[in-house]
N, C-alpha and C. Protein backbone atom coordinates (compact mmCIF):
# COMPACT_ATOMS: atom_id res chain seq x y z
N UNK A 1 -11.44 -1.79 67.35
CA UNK A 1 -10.62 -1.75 66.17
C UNK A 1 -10.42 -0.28 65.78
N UNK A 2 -9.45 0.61 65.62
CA UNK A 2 -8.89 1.50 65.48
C UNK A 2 -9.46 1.92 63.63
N UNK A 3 -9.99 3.11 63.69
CA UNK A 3 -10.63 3.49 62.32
C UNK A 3 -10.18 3.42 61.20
N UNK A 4 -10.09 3.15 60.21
CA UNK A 4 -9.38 2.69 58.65
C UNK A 4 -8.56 1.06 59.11
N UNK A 5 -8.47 0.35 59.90
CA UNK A 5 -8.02 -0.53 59.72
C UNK A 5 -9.49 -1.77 59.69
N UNK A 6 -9.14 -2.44 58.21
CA UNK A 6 -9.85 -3.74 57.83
C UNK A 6 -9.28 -5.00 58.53
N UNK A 7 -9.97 -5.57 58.88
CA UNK A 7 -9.77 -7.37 58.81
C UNK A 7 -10.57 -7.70 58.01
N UNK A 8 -9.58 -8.41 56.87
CA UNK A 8 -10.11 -9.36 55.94
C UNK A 8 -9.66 -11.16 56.27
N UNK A 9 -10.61 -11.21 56.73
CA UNK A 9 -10.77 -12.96 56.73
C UNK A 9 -10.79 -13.58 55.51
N UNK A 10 -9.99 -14.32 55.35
CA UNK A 10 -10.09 -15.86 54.89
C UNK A 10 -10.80 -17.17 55.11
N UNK A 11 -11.84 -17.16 54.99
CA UNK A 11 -12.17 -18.75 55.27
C UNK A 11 -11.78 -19.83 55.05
N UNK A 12 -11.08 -20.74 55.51
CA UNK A 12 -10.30 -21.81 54.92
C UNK A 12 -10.76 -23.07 55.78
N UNK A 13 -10.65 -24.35 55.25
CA UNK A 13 -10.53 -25.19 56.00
C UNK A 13 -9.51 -25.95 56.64
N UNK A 14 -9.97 -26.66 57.15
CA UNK A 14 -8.43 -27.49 58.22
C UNK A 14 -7.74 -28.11 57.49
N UNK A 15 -6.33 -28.60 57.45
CA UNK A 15 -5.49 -29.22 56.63
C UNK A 15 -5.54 -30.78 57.60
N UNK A 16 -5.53 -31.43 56.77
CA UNK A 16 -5.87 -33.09 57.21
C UNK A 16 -4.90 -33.60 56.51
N UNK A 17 -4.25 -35.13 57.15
CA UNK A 17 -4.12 -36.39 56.09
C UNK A 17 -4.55 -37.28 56.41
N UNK A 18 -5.25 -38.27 55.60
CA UNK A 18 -5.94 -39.08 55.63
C UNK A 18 -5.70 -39.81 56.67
N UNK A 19 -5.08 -40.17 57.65
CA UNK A 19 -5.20 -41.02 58.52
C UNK A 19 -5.86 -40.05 59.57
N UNK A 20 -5.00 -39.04 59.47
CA UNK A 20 -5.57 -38.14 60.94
C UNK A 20 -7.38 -37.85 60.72
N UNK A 21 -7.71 -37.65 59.44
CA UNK A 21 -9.25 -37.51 58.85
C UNK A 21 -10.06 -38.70 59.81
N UNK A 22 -9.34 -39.54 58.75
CA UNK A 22 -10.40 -41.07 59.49
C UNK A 22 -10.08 -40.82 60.76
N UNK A 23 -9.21 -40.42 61.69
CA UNK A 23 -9.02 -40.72 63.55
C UNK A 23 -10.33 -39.74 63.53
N UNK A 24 -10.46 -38.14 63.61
CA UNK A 24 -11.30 -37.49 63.66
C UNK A 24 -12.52 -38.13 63.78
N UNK A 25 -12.69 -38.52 62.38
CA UNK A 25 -14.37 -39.23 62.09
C UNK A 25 -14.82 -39.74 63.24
N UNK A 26 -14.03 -41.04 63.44
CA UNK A 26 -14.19 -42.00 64.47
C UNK A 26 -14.38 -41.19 65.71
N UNK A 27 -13.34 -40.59 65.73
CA UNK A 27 -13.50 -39.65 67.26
C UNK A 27 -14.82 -38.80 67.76
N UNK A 28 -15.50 -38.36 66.26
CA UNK A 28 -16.63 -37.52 66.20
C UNK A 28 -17.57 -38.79 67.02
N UNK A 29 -17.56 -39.83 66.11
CA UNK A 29 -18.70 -40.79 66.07
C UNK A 29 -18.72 -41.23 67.56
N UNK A 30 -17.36 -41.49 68.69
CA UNK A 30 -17.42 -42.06 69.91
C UNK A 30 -17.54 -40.97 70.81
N UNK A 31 -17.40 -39.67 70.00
CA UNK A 31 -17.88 -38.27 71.00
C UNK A 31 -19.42 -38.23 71.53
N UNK A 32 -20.16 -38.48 70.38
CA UNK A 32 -21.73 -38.65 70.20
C UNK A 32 -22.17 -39.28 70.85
N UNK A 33 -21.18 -40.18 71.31
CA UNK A 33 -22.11 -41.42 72.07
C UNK A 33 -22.34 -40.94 73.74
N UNK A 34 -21.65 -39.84 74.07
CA UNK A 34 -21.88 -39.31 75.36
C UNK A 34 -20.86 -40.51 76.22
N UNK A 35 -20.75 -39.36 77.76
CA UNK A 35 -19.81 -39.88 78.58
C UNK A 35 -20.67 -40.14 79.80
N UNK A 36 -20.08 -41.16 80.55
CA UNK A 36 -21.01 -41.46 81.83
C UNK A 36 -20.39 -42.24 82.84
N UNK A 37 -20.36 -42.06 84.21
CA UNK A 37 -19.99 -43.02 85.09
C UNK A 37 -21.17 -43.56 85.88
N UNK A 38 -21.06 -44.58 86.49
CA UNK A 38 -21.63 -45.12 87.31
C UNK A 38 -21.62 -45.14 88.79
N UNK A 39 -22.56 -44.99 89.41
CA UNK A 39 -22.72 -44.96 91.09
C UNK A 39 -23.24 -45.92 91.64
N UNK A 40 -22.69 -46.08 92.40
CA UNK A 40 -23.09 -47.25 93.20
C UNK A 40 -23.98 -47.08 94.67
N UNK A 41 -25.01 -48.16 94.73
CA UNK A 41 -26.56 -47.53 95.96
C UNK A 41 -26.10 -49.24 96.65
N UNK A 42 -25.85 -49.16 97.88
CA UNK A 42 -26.51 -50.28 98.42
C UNK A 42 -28.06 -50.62 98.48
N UNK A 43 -28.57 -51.60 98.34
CA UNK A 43 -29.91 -52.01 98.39
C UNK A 43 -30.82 -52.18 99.82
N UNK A 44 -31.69 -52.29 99.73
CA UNK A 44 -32.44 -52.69 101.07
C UNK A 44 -32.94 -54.08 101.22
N UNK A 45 -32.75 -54.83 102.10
CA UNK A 45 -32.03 -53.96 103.23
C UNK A 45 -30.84 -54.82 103.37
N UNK A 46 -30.14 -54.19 104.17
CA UNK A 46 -28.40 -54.18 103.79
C UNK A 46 -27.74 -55.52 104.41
N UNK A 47 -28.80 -56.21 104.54
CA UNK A 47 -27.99 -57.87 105.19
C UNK A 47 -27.55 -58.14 103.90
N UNK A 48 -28.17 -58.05 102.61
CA UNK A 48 -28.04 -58.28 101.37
C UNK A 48 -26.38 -58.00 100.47
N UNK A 49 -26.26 -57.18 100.83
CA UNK A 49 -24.96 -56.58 100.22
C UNK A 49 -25.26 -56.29 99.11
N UNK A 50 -25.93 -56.11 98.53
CA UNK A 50 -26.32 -55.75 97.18
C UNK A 50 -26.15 -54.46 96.46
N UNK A 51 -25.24 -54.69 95.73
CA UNK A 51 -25.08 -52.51 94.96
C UNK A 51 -25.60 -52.28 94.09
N UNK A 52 -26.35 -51.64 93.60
CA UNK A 52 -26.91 -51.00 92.32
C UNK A 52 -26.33 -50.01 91.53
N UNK A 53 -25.92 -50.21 90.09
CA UNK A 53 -25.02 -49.45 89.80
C UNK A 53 -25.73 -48.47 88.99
N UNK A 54 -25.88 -47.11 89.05
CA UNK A 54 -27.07 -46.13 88.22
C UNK A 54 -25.56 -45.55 87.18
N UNK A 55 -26.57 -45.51 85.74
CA UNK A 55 -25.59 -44.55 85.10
C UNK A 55 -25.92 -43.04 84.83
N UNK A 56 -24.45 -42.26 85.56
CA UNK A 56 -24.94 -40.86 85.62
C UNK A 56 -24.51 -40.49 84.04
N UNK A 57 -25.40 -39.27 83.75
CA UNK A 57 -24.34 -39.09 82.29
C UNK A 57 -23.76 -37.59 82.58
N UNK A 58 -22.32 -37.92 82.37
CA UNK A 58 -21.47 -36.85 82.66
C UNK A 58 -21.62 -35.72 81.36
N UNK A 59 -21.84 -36.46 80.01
CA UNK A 59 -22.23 -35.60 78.76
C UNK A 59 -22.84 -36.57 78.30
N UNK A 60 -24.19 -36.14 77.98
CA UNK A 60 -25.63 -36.79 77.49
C UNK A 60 -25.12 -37.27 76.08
N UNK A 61 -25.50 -38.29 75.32
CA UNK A 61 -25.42 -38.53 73.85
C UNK A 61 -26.35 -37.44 73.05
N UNK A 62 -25.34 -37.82 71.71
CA UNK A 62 -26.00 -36.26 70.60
C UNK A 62 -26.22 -37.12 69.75
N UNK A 63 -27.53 -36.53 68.62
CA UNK A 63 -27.66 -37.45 67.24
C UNK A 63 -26.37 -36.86 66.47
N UNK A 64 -26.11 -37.78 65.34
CA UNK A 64 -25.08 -37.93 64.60
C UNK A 64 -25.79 -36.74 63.71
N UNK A 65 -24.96 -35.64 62.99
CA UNK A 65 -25.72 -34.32 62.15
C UNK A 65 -24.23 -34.32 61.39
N UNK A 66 -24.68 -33.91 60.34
CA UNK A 66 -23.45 -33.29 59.32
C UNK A 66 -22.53 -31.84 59.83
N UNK A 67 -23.65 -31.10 60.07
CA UNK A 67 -22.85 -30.10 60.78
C UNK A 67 -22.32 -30.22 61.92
N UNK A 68 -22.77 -31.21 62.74
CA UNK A 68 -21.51 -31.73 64.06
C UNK A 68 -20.42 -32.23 63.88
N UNK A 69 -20.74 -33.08 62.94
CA UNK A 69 -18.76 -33.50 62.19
C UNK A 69 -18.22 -32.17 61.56
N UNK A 70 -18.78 -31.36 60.98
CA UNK A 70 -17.84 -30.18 60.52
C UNK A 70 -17.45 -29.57 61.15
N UNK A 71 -18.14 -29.19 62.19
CA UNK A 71 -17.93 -28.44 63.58
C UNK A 71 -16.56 -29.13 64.11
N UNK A 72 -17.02 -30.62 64.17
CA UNK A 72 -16.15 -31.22 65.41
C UNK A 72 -14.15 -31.17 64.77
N UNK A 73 -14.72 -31.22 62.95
CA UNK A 73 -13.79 -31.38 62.34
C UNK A 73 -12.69 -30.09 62.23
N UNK A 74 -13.47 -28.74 62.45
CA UNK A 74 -12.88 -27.79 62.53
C UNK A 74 -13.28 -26.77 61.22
N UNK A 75 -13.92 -26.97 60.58
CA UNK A 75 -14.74 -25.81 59.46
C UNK A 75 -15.50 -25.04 60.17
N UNK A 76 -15.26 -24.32 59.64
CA UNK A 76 -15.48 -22.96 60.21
C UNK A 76 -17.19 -22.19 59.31
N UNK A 77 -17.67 -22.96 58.76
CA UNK A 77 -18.96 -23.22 58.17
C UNK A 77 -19.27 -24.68 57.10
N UNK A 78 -20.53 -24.64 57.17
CA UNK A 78 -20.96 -25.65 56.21
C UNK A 78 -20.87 -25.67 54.90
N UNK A 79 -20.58 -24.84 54.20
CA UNK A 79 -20.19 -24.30 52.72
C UNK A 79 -18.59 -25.00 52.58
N UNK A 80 -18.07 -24.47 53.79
CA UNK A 80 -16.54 -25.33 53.50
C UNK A 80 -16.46 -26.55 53.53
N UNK A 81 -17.00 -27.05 54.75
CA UNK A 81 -17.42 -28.57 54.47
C UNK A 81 -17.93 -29.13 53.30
N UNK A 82 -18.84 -28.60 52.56
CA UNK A 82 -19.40 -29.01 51.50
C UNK A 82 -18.83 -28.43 50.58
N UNK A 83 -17.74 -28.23 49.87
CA UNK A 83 -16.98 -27.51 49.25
C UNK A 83 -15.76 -28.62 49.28
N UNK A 84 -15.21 -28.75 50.66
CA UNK A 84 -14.00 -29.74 50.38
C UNK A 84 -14.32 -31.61 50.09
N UNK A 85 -15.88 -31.68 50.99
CA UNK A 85 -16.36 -33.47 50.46
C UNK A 85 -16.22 -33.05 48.89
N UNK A 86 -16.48 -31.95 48.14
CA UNK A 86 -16.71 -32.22 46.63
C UNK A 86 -15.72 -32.43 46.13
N UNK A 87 -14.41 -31.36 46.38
CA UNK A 87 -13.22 -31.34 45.87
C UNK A 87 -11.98 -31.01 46.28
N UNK A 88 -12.15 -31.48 47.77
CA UNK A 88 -10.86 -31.52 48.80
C UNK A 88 -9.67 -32.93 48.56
N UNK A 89 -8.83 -32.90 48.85
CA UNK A 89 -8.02 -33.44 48.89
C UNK A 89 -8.24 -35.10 49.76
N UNK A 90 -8.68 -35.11 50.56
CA UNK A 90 -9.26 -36.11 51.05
C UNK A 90 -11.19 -36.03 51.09
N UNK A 91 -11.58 -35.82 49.88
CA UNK A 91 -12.99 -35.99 49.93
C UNK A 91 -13.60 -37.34 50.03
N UNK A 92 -12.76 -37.96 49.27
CA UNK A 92 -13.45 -39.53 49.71
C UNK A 92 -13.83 -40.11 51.08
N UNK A 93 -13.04 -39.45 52.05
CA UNK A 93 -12.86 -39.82 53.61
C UNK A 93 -14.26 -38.97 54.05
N UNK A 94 -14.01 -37.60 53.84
CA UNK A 94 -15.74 -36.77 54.19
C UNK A 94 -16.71 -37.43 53.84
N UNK A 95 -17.19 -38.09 52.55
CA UNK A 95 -18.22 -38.71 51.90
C UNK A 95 -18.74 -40.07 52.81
N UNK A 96 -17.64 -40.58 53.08
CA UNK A 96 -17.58 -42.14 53.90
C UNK A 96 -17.74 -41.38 55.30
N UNK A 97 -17.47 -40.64 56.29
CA UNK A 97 -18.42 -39.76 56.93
C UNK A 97 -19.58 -39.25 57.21
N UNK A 98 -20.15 -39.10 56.01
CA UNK A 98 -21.50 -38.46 55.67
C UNK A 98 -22.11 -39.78 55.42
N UNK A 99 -21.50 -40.79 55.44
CA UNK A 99 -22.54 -41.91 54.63
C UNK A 99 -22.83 -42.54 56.09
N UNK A 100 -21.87 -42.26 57.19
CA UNK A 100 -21.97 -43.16 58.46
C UNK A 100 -23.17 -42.65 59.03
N UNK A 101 -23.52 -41.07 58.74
CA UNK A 101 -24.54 -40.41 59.20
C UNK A 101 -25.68 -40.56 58.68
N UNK A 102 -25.79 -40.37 57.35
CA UNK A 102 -27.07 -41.34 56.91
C UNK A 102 -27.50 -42.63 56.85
N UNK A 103 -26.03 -43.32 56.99
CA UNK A 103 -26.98 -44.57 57.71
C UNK A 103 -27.52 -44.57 59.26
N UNK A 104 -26.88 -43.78 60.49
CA UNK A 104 -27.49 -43.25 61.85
C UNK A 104 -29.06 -42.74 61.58
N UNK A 105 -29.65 -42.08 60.25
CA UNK A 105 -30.96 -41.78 60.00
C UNK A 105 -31.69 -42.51 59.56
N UNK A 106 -30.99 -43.62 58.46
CA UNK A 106 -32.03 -45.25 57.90
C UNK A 106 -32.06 -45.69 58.95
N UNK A 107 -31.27 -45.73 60.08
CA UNK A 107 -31.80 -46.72 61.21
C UNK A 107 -33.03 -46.33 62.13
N UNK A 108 -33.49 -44.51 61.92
CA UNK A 108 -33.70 -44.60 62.29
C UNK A 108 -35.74 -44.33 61.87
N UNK A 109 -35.12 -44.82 60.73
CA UNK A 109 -36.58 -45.15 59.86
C UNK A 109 -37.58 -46.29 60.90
N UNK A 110 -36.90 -47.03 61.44
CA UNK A 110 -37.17 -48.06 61.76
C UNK A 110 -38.12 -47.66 63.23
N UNK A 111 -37.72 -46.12 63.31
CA UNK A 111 -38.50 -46.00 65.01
C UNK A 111 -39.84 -45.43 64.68
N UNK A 112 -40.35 -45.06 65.58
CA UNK A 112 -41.62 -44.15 65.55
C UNK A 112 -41.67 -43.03 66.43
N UNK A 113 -42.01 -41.73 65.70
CA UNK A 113 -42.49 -41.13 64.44
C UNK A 113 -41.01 -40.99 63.69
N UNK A 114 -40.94 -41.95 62.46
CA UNK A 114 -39.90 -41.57 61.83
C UNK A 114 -39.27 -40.43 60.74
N UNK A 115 -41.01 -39.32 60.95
CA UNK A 115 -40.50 -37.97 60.08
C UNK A 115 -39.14 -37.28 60.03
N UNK A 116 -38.84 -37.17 60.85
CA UNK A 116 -37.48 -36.44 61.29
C UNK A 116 -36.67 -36.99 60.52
N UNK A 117 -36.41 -38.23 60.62
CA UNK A 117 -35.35 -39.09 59.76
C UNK A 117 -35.73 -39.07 58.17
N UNK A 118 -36.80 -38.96 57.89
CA UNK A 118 -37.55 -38.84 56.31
C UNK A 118 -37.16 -37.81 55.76
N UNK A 119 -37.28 -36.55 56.70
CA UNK A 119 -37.19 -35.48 56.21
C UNK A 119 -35.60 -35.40 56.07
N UNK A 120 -34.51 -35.69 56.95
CA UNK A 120 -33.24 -35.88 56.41
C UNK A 120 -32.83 -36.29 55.39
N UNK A 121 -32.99 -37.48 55.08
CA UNK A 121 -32.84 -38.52 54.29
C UNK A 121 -33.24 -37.86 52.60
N UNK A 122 -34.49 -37.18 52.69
CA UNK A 122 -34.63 -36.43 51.39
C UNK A 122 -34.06 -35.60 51.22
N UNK A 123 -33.45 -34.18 52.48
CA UNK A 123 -32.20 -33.49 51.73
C UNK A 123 -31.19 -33.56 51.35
N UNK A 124 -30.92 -35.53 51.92
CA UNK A 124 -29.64 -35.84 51.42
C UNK A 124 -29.67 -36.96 50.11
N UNK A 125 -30.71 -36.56 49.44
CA UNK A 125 -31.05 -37.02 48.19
C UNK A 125 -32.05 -38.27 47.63
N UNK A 126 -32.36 -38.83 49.08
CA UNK A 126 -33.31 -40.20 49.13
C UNK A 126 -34.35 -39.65 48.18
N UNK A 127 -34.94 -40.73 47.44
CA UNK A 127 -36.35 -40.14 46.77
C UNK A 127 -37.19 -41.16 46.83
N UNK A 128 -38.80 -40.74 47.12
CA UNK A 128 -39.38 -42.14 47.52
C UNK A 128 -39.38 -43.19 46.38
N UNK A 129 -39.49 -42.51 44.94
CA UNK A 129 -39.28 -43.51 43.76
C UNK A 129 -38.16 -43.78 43.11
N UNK A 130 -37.80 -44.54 42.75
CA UNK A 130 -36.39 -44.72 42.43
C UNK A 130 -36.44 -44.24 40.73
N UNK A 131 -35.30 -43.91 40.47
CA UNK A 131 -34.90 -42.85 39.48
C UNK A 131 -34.90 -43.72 38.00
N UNK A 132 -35.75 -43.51 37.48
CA UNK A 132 -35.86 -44.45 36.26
C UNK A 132 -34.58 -43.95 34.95
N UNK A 133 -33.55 -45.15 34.93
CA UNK A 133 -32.85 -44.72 34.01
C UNK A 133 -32.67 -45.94 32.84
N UNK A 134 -32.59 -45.62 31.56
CA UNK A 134 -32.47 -46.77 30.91
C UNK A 134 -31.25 -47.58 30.89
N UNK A 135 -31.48 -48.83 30.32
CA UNK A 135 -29.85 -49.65 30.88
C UNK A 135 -28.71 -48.89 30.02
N UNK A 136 -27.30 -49.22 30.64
CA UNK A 136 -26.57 -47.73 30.10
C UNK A 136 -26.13 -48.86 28.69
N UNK A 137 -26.11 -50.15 28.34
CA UNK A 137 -25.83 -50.60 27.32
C UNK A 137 -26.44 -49.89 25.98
N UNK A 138 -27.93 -49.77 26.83
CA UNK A 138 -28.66 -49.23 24.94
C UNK A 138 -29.33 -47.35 25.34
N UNK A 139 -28.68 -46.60 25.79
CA UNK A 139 -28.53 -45.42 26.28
C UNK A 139 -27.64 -45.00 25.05
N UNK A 140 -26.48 -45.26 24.98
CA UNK A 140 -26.09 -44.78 23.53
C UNK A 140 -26.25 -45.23 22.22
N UNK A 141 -27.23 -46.20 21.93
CA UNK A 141 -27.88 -46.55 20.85
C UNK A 141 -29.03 -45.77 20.28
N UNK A 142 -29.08 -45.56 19.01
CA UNK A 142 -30.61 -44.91 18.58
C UNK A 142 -31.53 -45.83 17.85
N UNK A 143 -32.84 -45.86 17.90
CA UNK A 143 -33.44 -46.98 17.01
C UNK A 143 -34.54 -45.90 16.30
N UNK A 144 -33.98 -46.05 14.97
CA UNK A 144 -35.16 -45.33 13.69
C UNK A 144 -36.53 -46.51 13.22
N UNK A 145 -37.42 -45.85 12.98
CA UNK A 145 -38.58 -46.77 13.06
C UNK A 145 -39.11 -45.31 11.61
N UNK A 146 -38.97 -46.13 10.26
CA UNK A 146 -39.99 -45.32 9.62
C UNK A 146 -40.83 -46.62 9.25
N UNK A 147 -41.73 -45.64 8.97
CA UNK A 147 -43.42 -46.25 8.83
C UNK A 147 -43.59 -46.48 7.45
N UNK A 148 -44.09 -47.09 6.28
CA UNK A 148 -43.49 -47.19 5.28
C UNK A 148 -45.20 -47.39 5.12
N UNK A 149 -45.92 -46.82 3.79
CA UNK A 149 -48.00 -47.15 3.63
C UNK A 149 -47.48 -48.41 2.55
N UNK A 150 -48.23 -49.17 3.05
CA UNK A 150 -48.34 -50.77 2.25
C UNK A 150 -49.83 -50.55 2.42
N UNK A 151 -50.58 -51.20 1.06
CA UNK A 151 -51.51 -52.02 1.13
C UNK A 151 -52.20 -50.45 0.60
N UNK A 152 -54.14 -51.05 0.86
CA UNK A 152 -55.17 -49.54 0.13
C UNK A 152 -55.12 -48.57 1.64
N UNK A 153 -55.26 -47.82 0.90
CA UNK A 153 -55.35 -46.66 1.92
C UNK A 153 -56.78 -46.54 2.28
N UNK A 154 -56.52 -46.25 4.13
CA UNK A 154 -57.78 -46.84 4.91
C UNK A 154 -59.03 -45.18 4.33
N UNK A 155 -60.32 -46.33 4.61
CA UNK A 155 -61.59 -45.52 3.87
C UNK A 155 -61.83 -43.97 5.36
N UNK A 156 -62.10 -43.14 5.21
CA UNK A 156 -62.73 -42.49 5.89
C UNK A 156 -63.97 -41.83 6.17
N UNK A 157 -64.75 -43.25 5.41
CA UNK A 157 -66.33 -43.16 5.92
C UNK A 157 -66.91 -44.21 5.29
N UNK A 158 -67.56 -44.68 5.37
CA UNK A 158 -68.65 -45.96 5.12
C UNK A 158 -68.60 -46.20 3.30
N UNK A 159 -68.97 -44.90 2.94
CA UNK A 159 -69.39 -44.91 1.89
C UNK A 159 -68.07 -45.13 0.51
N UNK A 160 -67.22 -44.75 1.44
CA UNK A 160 -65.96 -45.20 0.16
C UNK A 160 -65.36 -46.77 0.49
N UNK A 161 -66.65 -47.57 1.45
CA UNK A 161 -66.01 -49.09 1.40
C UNK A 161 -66.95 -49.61 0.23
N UNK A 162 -65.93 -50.75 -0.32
CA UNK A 162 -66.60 -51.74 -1.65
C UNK A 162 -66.72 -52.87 -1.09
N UNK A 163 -67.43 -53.74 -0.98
CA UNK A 163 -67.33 -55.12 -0.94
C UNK A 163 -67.03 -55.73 -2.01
């Protein structure tokens, strides 16, 4: 680069419409699953005719990650990604994305050792106790409780009781 001249970048993200979004997604999700053909072995011994079909994998399967759909989607970092699910133009479609991926990690609660998936699952907001909120009916209600002294006022020692 020739001296006094700047490049100033822009970071921007990809321009989508919602149909082409959802094709993407999908596309991400059947990318992951890896590519593979099959070969064929005759068996022993060969009066049999028998073929065995092995599957080679031409591209191994990937776990499902947030930053692989952004990647795959074309953001150019994770800040943009997470910037346009909040308040992009098609954020609803990113969100329903992100939700396909955390459910790929509840499933995979189910394996062993399922840390890996735990530990996801909590940066994407899981909490082991569920979030105690009151019902939203009486959330905007207030209830006053004054205490009002009826009756003798209680003794504070033996000696000021009468029978």
């Amino acid at each position: 680069m020739p001296f006094g001249i700047s490049i100033i970048m822009k970071l921007t993200h990809p321009k989508f419409t919602a149909i082409g979004l959802n094709q993407l997604i999908d596309d991400y999700f059947i990318h992951i699953e890896g590519k593979y053909h099959l070969e064929e072995e005759l068996t022993q011994p060969k009066s049999t005719k028998k073929t065995i079909g092995t599957k080679i994998w031409d591209r191994p399967p990937e776990p499902a990650t947030i930053t692989g759909l952004a990647f795959f989607l074309g953001f150019s970092s994770r800040q943009l990604f997470d910037d346009y699910e909040t308040s992009g133009k098609h954020a609803h479609i990113l969100k329903r994305g992100q939700l396909r991926i955390e459910a790929e990690y509840e499933k995979k609660l189910h394996q062993q050792p399922a840390s890996g998936a735990i530990f996801a699952l909590r940066s994407m907001g899981w909490n082991e106790k569920p979030e105690e909120r009151p019902p939203s009916d009486l959330s905007s209600k207030t209830l006053k409780v004054k205490i009002l002294e009826t009756g003798p006022t209680p003794a504070s020692n033996e000696k000021e009781v009468s029978l």
